[in-house]
Protein backbone atom coordinates (compact mmCIF):
# COMPACT_ATOMS: atom_id res chain seq x y z
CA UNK A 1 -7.58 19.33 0.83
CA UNK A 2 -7.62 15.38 0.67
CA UNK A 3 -11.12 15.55 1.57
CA UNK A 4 -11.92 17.63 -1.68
CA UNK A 5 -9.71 15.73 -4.16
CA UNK A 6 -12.04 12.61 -2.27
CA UNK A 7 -15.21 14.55 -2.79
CA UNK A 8 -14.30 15.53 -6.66
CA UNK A 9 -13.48 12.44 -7.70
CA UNK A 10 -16.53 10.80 -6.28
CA UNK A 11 -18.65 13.38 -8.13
CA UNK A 12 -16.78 12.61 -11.35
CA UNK A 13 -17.07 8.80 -10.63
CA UNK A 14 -20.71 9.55 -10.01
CA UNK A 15 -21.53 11.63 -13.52
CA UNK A 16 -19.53 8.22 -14.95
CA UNK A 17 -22.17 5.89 -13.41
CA UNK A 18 -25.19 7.33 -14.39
CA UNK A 19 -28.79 5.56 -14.75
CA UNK A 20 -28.78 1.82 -16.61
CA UNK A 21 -30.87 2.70 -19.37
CA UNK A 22 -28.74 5.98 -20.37
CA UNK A 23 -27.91 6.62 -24.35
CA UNK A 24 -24.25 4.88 -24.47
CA UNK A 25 -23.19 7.45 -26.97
CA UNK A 26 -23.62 9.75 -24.35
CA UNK A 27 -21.80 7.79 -21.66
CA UNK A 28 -18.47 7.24 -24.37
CA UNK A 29 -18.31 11.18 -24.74
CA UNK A 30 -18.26 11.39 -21.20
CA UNK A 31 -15.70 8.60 -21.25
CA UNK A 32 -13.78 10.63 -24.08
CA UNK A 33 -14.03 14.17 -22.86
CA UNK A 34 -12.81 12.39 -19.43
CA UNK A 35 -9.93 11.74 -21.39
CA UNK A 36 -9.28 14.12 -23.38
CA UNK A 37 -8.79 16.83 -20.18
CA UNK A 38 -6.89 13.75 -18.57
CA UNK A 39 -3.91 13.61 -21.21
CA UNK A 40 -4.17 17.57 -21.61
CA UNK A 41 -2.63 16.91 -17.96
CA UNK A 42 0.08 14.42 -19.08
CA UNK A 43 -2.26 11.48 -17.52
CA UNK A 44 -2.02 9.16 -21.00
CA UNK A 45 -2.22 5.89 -18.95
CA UNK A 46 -5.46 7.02 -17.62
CA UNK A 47 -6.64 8.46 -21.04
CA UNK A 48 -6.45 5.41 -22.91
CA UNK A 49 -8.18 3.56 -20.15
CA UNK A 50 -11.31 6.14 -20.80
CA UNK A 51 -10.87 5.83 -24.54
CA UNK A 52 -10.79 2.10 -24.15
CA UNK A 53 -13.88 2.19 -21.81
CA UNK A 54 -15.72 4.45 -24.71
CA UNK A 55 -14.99 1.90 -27.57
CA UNK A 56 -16.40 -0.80 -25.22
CA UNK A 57 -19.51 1.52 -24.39
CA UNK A 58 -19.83 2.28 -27.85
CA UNK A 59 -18.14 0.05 -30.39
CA UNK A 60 -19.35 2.38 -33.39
CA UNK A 61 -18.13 5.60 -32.09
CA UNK A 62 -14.93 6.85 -34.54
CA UNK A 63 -13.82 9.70 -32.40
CA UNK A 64 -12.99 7.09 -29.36
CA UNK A 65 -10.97 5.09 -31.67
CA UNK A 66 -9.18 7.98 -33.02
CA UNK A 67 -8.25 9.39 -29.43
CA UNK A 68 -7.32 5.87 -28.90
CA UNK A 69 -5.46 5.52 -31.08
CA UNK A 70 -3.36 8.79 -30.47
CA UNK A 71 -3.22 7.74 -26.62
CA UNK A 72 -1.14 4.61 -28.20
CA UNK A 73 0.72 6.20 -30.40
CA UNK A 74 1.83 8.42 -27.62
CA UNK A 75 2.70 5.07 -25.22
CA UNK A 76 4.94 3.82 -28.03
CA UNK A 77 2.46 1.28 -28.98
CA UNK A 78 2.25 1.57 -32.91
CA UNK A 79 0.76 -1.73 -33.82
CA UNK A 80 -2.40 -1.11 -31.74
CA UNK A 81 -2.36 2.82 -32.64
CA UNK A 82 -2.74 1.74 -36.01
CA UNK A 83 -5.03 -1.02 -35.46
CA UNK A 84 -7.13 1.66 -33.26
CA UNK A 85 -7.09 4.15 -36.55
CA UNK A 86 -7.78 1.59 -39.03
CA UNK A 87 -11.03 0.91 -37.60
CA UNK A 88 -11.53 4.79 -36.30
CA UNK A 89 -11.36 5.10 -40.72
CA UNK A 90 -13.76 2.08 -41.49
CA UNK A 91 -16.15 3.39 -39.09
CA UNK A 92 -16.19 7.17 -40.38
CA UNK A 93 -14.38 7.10 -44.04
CA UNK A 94 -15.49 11.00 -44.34
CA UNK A 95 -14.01 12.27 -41.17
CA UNK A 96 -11.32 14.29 -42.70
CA UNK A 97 -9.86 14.96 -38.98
CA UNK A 98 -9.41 11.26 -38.63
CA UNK A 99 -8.21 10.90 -42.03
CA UNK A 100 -5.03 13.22 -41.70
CA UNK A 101 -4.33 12.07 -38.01
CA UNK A 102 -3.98 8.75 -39.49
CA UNK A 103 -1.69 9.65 -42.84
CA UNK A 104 0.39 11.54 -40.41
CA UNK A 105 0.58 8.39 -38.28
CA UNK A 106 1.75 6.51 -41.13
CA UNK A 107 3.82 8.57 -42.83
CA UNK A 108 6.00 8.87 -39.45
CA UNK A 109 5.63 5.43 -38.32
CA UNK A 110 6.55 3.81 -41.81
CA UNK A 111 9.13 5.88 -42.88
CA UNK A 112 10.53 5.58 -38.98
CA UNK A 113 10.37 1.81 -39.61
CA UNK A 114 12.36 1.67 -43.37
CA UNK A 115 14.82 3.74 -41.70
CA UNK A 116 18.05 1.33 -40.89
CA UNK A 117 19.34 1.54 -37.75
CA UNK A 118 22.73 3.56 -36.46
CA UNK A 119 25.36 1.54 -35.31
């Protein structure tokens, strides 16, 4: 058993590596997608490190930044969730997915903050 969980992850470490002169789009939505099934498993540490390592890949991919900024959102960090969907927006103003994930961010997150707190 060990020796396959050793054996999967260096394949998957392997796919991540890939040849120098590969298309970096392609290596963020392997970076992403990594991700993605990573916090479908409750793994959101280890999802934002993938989404972070896409955005670095590819600084101009939208999708990274808006999984990125969910992962934070999800670790309680608000001020770089919204930083992370900010530029997600100026990077893909049409993306009507990215759009309502971030209205919905603010709406909750603003409203959360005006609330006063209970004694």
């Amino acid at each position: 058993m060990m020796l396959r969980v050793a054996v999967t992850l260096a394949l998957a470490l392997a796919a991540f590596a890939g040849p120098a002169a590969a298309d970096p789009r392609s290596d963020a939505k392997a970076q992403v997608a990594f991700g993605i099934n990573v916090a479908q498993r409750g793994l959101w540490r280890e999802a934002v490190y993938r989404w972070e390592r896409a955005i670095e890949i590819d600084p101009t991919y939208a999708e990274a930044y808006n999984d990125l900024a969910i992962g934070y959102e999800h670790e309680g960090q608000f001020d770089k969730a919204r930083q992370a969907y900010e530029k997600a927006v100026e990077l893909a103003p049409d993306n009507v997915q990215i759009q309502q994930n971030y209205d919905l961010f603010r709406e909750i997150n603003d409203r959360t903050a005006a609330e006063p707190e209970k004694p």
